[in-house]
PDB file of N, CA and C in Angstrom:
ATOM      1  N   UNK A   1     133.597 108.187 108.009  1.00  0.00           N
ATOM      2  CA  UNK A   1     132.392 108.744 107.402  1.00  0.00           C
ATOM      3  C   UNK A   1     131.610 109.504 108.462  1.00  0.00           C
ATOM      4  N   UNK A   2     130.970 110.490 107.963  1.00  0.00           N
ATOM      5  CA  UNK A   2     130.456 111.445 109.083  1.00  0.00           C
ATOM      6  C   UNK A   2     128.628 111.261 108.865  1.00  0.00           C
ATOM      7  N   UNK A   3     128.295 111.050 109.917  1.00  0.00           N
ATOM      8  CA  UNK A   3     126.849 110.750 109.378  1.00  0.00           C
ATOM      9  C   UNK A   3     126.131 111.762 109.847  1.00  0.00           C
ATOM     10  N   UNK A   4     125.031 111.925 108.920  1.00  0.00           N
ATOM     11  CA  UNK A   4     124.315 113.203 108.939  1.00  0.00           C
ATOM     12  C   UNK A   4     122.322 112.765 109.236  1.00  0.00           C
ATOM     13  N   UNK A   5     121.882 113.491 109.596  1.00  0.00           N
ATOM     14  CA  UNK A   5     119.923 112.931 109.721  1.00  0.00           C
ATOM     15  C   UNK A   5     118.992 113.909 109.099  1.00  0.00           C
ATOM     16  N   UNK A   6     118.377 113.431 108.208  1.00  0.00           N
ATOM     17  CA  UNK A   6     117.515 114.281 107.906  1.00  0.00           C
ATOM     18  C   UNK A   6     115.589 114.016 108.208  1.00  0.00           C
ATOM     19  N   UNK A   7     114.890 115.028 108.275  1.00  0.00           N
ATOM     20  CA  UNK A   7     113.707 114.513 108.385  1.00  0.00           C
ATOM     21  C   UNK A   7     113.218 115.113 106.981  1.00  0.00           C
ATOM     22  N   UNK A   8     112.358 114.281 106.190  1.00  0.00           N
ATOM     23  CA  UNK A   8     111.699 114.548 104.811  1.00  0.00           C
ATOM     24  C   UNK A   8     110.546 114.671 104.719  1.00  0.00           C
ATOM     25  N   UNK A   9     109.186 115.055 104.697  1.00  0.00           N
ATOM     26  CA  UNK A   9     107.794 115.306 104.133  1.00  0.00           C
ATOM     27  C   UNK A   9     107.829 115.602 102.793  1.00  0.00           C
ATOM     28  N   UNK A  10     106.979 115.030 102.380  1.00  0.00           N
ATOM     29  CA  UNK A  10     106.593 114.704 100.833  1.00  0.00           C
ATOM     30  C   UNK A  10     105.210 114.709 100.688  1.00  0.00           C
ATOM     31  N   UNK A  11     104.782 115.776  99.483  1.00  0.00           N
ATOM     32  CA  UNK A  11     103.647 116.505  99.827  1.00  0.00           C
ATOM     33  C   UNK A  11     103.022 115.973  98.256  1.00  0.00           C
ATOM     34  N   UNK A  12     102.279 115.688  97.935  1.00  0.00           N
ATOM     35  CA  UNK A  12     101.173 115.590  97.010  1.00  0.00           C
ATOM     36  C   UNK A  12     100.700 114.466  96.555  1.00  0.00           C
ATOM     37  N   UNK A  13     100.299 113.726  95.206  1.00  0.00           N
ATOM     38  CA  UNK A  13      99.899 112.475  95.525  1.00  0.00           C
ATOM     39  C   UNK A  13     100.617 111.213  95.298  1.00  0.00           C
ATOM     40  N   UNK A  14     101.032 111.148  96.889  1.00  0.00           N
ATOM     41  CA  UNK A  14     102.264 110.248  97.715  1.00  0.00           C
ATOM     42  C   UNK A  14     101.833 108.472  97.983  1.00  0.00           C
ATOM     43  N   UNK A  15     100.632 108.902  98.730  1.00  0.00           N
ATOM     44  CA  UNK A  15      99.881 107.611  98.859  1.00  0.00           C
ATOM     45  C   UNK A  15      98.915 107.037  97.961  1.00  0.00           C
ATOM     46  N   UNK A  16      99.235 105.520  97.747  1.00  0.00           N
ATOM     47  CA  UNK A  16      98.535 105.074  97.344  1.00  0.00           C
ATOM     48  C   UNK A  16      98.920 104.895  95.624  1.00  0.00           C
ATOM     49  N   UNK A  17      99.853 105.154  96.094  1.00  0.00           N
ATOM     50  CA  UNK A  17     101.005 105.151  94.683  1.00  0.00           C
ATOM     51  C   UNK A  17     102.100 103.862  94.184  1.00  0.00           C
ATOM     52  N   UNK A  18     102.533 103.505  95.959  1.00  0.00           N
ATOM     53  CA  UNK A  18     104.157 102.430  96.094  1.00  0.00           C
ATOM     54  C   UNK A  18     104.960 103.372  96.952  1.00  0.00           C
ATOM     55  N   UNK A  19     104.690 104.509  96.805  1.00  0.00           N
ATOM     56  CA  UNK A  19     105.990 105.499  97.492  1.00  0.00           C
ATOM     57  C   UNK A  19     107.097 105.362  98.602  1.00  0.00           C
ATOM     58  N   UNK A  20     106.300 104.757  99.782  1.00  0.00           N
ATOM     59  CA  UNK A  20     106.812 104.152 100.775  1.00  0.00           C
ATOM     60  C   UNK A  20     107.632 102.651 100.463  1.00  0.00           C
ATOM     61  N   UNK A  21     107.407 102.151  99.188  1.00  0.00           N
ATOM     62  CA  UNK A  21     107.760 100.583  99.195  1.00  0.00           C
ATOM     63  C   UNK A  21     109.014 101.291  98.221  1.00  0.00           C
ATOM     64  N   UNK A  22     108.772 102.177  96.990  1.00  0.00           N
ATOM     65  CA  UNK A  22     109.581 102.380  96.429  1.00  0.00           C
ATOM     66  C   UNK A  22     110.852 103.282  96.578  1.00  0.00           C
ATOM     67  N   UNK A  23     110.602 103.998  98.030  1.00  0.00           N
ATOM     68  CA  UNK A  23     111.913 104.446  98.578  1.00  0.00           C
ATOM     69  C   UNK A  23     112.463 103.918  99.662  1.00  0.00           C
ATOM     70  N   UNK A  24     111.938 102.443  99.688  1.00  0.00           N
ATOM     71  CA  UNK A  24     112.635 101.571 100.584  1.00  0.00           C
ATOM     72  C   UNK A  24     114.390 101.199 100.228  1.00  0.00           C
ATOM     73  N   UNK A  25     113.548 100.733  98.403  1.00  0.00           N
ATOM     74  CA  UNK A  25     114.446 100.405  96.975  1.00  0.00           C
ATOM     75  C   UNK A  25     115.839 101.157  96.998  1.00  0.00           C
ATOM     76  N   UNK A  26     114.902 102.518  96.728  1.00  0.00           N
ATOM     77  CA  UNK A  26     115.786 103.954  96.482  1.00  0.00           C
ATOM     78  C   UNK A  26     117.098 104.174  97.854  1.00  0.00           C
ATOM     79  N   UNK A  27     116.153 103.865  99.090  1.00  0.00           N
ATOM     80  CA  UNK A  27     117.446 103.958 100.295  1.00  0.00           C
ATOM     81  C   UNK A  27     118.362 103.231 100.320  1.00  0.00           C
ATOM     82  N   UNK A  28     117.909 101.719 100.121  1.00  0.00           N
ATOM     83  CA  UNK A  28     119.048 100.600 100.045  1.00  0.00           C
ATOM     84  C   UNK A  28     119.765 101.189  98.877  1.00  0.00           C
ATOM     85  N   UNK A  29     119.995 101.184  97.739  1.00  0.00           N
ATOM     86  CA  UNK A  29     120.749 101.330  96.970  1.00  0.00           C
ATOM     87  C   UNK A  29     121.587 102.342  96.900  1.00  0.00           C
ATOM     88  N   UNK A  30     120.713 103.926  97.690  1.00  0.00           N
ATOM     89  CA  UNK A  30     122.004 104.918  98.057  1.00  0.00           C
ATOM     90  C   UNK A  30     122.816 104.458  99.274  1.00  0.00           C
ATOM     91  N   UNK A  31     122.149 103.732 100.137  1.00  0.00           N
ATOM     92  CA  UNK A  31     123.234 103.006 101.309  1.00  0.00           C
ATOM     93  C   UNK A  31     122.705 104.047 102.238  1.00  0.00           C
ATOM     94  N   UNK A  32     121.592 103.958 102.387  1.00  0.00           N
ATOM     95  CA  UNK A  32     121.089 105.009 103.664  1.00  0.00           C
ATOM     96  C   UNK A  32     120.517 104.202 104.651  1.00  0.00           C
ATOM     97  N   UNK A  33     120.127 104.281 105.744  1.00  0.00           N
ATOM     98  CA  UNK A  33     119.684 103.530 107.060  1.00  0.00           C
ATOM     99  C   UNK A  33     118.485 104.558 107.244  1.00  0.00           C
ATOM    100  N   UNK A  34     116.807 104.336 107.561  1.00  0.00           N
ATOM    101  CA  UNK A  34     115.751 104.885 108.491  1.00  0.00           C
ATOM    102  C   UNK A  34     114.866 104.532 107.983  1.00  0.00           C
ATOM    103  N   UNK A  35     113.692 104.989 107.925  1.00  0.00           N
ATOM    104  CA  UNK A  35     112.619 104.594 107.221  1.00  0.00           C
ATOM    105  C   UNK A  35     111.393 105.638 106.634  1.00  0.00           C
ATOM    106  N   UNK A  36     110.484 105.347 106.601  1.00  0.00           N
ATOM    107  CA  UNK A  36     109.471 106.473 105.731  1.00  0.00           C
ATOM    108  C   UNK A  36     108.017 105.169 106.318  1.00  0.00           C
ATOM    109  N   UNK A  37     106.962 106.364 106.136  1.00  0.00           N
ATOM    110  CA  UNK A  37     105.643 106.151 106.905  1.00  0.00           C
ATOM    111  C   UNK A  37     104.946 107.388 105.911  1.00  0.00           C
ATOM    112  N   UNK A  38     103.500 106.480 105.736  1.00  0.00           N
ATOM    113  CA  UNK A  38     102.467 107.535 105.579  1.00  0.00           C
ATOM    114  C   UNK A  38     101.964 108.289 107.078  1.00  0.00           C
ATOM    115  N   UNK A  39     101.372 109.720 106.354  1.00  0.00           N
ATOM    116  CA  UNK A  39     100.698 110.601 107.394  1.00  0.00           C
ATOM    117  C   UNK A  39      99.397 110.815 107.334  1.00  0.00           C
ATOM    118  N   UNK A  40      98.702 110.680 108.249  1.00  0.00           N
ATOM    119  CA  UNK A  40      97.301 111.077 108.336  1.00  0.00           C
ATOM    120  C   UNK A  40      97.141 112.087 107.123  1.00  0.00           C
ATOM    121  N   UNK A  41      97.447 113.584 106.834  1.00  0.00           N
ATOM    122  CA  UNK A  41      97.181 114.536 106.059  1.00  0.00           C
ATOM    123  C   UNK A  41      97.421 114.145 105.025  1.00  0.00           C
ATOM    124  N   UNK A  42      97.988 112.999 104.952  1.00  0.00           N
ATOM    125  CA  UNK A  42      98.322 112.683 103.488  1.00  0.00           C
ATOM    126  C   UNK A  42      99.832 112.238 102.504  1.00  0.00           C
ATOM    127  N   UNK A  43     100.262 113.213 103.625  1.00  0.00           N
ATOM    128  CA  UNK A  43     101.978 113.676 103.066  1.00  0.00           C
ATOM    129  C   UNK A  43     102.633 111.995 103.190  1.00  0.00           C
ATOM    130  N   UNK A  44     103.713 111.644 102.622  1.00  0.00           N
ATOM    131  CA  UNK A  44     104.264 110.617 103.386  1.00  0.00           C
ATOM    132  C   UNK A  44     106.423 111.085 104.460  1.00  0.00           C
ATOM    133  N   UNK A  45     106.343 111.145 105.540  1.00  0.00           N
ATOM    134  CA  UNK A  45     107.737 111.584 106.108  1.00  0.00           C
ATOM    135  C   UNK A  45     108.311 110.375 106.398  1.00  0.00           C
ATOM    136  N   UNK A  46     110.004 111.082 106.341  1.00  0.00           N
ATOM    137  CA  UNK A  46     111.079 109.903 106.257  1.00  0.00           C
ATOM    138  C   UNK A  46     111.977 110.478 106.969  1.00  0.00           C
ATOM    139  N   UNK A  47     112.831 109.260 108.224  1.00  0.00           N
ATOM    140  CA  UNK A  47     113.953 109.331 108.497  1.00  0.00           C
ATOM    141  C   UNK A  47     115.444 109.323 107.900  1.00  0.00           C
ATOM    142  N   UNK A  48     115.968 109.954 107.434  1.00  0.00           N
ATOM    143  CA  UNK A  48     117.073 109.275 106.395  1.00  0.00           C
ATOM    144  C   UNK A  48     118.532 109.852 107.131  1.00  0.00           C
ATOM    145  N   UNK A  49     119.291 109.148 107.131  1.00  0.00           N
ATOM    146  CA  UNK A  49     120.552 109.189 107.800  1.00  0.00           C
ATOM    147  C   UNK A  49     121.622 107.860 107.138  1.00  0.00           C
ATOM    148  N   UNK A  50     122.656 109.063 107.209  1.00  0.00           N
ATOM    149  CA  UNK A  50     123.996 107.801 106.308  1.00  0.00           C
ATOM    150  C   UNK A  50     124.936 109.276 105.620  1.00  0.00           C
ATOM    151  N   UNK A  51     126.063 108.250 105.172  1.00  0.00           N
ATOM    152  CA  UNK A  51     126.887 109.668 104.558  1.00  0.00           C
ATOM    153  C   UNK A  51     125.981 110.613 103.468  1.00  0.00           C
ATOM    154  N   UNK A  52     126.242 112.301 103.909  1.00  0.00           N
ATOM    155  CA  UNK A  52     125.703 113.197 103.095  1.00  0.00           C
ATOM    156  C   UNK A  52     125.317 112.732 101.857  1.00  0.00           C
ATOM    157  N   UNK A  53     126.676 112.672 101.276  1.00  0.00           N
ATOM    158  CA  UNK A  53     126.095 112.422  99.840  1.00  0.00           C
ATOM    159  C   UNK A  53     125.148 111.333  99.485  1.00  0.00           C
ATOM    160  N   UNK A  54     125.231 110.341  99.843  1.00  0.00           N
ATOM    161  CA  UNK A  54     124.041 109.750 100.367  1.00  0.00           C
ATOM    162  C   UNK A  54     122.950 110.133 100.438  1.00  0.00           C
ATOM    163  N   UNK A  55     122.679 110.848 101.312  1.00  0.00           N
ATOM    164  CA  UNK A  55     121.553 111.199 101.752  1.00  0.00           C
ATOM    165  C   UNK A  55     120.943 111.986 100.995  1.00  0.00           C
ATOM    166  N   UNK A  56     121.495 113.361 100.531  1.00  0.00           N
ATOM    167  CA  UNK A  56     121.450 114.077  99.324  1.00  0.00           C
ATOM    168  C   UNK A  56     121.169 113.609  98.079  1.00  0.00           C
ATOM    169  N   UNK A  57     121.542 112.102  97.534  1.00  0.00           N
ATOM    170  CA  UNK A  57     121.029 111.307  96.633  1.00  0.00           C
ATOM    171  C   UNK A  57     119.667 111.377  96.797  1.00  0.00           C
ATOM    172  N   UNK A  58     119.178 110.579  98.276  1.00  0.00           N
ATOM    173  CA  UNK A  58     117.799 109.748  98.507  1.00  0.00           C
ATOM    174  C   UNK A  58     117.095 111.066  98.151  1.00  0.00           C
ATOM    175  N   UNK A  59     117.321 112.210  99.000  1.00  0.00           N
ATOM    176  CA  UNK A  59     116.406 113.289  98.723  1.00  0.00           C
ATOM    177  C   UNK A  59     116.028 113.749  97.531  1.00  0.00           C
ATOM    178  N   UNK A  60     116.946 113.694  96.971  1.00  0.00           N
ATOM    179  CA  UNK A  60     116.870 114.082  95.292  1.00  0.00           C
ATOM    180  C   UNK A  60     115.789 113.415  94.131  1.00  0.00           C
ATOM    181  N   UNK A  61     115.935 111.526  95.075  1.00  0.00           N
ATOM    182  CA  UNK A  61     114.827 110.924  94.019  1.00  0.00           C
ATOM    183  C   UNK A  61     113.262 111.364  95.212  1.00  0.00           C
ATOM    184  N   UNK A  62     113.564 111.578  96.159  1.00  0.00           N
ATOM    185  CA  UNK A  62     112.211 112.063  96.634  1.00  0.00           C
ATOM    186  C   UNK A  62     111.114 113.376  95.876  1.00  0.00           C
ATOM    187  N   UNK A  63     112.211 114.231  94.945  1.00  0.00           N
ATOM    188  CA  UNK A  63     111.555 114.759  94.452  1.00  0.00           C
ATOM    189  C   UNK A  63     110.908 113.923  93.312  1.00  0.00           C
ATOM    190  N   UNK A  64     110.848 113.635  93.141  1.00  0.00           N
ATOM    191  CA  UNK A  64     110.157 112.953  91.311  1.00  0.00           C
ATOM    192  C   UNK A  64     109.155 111.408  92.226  1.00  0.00           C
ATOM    193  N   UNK A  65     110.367 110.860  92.952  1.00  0.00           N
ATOM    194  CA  UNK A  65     109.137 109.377  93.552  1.00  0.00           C
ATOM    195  C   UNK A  65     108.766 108.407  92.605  1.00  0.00           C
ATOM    196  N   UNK A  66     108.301 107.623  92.751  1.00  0.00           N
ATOM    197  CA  UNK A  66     108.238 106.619  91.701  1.00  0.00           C
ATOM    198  C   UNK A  66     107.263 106.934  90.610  1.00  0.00           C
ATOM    199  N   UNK A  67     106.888 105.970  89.692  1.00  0.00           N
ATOM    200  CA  UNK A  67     106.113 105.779  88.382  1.00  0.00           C
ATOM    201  C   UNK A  67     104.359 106.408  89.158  1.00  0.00           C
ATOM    202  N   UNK A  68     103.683 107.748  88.877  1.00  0.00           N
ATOM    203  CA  UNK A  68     102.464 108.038  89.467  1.00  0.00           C
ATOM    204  C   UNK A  68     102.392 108.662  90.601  1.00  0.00           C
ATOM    205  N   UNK A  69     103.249 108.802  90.876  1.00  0.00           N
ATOM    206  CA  UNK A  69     103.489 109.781  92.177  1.00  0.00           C
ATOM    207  C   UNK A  69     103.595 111.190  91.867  1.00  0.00           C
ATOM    208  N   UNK A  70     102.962 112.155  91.876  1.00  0.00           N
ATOM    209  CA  UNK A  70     102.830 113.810  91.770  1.00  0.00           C
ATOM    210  C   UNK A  70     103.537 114.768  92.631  1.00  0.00           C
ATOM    211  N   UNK A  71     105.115 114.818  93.480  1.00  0.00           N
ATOM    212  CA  UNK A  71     104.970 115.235  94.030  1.00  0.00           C
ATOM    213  C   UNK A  71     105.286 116.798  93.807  1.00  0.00           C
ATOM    214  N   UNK A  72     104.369 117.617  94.804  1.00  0.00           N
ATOM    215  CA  UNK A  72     104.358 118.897  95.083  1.00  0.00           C
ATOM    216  C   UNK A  72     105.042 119.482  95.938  1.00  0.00           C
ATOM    217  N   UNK A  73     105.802 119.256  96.861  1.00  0.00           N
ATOM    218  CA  UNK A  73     106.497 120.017  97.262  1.00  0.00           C
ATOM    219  C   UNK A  73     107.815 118.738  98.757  1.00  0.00           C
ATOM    220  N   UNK A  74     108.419 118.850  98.988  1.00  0.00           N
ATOM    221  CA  UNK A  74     109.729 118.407  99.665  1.00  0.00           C
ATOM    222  C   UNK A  74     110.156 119.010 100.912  1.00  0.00           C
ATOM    223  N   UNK A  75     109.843 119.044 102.058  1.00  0.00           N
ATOM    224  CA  UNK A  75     110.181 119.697 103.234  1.00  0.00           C
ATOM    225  C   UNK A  75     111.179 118.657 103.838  1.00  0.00           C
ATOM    226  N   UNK A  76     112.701 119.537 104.401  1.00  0.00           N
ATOM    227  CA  UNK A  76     113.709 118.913 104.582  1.00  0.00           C
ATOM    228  C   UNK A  76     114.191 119.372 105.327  1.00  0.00           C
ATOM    229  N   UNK A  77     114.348 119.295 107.133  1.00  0.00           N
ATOM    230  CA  UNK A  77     114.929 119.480 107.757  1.00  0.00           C
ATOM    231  C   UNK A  77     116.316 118.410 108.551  1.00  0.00           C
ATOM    232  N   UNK A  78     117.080 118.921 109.301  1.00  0.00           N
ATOM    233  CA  UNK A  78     117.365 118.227 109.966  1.00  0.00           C
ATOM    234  C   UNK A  78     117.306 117.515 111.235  1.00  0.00           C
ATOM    235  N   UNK A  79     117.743 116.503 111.530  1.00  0.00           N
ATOM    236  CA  UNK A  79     117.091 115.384 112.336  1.00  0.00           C
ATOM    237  C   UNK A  79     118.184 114.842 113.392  1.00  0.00           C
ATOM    238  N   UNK A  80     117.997 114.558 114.475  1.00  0.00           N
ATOM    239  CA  UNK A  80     119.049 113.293 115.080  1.00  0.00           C
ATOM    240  C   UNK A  80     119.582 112.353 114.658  1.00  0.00           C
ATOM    241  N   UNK A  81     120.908 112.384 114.552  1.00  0.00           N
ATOM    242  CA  UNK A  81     121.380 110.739 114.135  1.00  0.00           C
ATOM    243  C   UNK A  81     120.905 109.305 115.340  1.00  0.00           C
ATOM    244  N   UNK A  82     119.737 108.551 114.899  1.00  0.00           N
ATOM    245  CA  UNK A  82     119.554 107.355 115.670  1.00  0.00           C
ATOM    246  C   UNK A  82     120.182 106.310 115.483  1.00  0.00           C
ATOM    247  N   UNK A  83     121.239 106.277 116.259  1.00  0.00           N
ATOM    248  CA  UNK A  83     122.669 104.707 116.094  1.00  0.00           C
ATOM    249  C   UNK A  83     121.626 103.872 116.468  1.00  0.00           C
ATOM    250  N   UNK A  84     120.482 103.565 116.923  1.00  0.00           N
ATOM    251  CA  UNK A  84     119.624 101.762 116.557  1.00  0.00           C
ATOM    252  C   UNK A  84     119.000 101.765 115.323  1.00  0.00           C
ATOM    253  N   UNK A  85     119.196 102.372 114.445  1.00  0.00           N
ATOM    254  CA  UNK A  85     119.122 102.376 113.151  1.00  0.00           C
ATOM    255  C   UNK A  85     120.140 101.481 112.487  1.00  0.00           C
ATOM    256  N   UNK A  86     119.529 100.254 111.764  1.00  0.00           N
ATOM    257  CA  UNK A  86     120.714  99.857 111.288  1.00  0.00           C
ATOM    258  C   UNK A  86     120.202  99.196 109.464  1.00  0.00           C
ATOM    259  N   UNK A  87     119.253  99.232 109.380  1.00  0.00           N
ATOM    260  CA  UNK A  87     118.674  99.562 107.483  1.00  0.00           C
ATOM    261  C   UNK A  87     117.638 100.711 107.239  1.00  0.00           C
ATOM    262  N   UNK A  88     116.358 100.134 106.300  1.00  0.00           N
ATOM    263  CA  UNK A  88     115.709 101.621 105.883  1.00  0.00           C
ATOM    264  C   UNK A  88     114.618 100.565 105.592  1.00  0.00           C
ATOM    265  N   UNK A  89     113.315 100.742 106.337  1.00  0.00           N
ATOM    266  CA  UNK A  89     111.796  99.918 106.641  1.00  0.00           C
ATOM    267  C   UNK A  89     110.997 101.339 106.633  1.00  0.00           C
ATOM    268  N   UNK A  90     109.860 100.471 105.974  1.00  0.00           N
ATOM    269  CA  UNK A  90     108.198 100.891 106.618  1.00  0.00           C
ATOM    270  C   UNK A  90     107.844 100.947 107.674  1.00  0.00           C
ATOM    271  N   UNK A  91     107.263 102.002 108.414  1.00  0.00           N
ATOM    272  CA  UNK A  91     106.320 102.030 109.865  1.00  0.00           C
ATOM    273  C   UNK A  91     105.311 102.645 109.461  1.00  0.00           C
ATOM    274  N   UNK A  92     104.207 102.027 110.600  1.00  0.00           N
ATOM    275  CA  UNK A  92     103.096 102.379 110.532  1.00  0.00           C
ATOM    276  C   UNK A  92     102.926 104.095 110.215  1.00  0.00           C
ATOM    277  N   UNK A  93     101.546 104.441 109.663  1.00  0.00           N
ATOM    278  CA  UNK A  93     101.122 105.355 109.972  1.00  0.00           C
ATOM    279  C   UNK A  93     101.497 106.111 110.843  1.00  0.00           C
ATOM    280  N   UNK A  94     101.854 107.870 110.831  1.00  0.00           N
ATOM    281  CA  UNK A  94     101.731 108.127 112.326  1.00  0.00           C
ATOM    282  C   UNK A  94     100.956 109.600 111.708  1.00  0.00           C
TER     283      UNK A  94
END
């Protein structure tokens, strides 16, 4: 399996929703490893890394997000693969 990293921002109303708890859900079940954090501005960004398709899953429910979540827009670049990554958690704020 070839592993791939992406970095995600998620833009509209993200916080204060579950968003972060509910793509904890969403990662485990596509089988992805990193995590996701709210941002000061608002947005909430995520590490996500694991096979493409995979990953391409997680991103996909990032557009829509859970039950109350509005989101507006999806910024998706790519990222470093971090091998001390080994599930998909909450971190603080950054």
């Amino acid at each position: 399996m070839s592993v791939v990293a992406r970095r995600v921002v998620v833009r509209g109303r993200v916080q204060g929703v579950g968003y972060r708890f509910a793509m904890v859900g969403a990662a485990e079940h596509a089988g992805v490893n990193g995590w996701v954090r709210n941002r000061r501005d608002g947005s909430v960004e995520a590490h996500v890394q694991g096979d493409g398709a995979a990953v391409l899953a997680l991103i996909a429910w990032c557009e829509s997000g859970p039950p109350g979540a509005q989101v507006s827009d999806v910024e998706v670049g790519d990222a470093p693969v971090d091998p001390t990554l080994a599930d998909f958690a909450t971190r603080a704020t950054g």
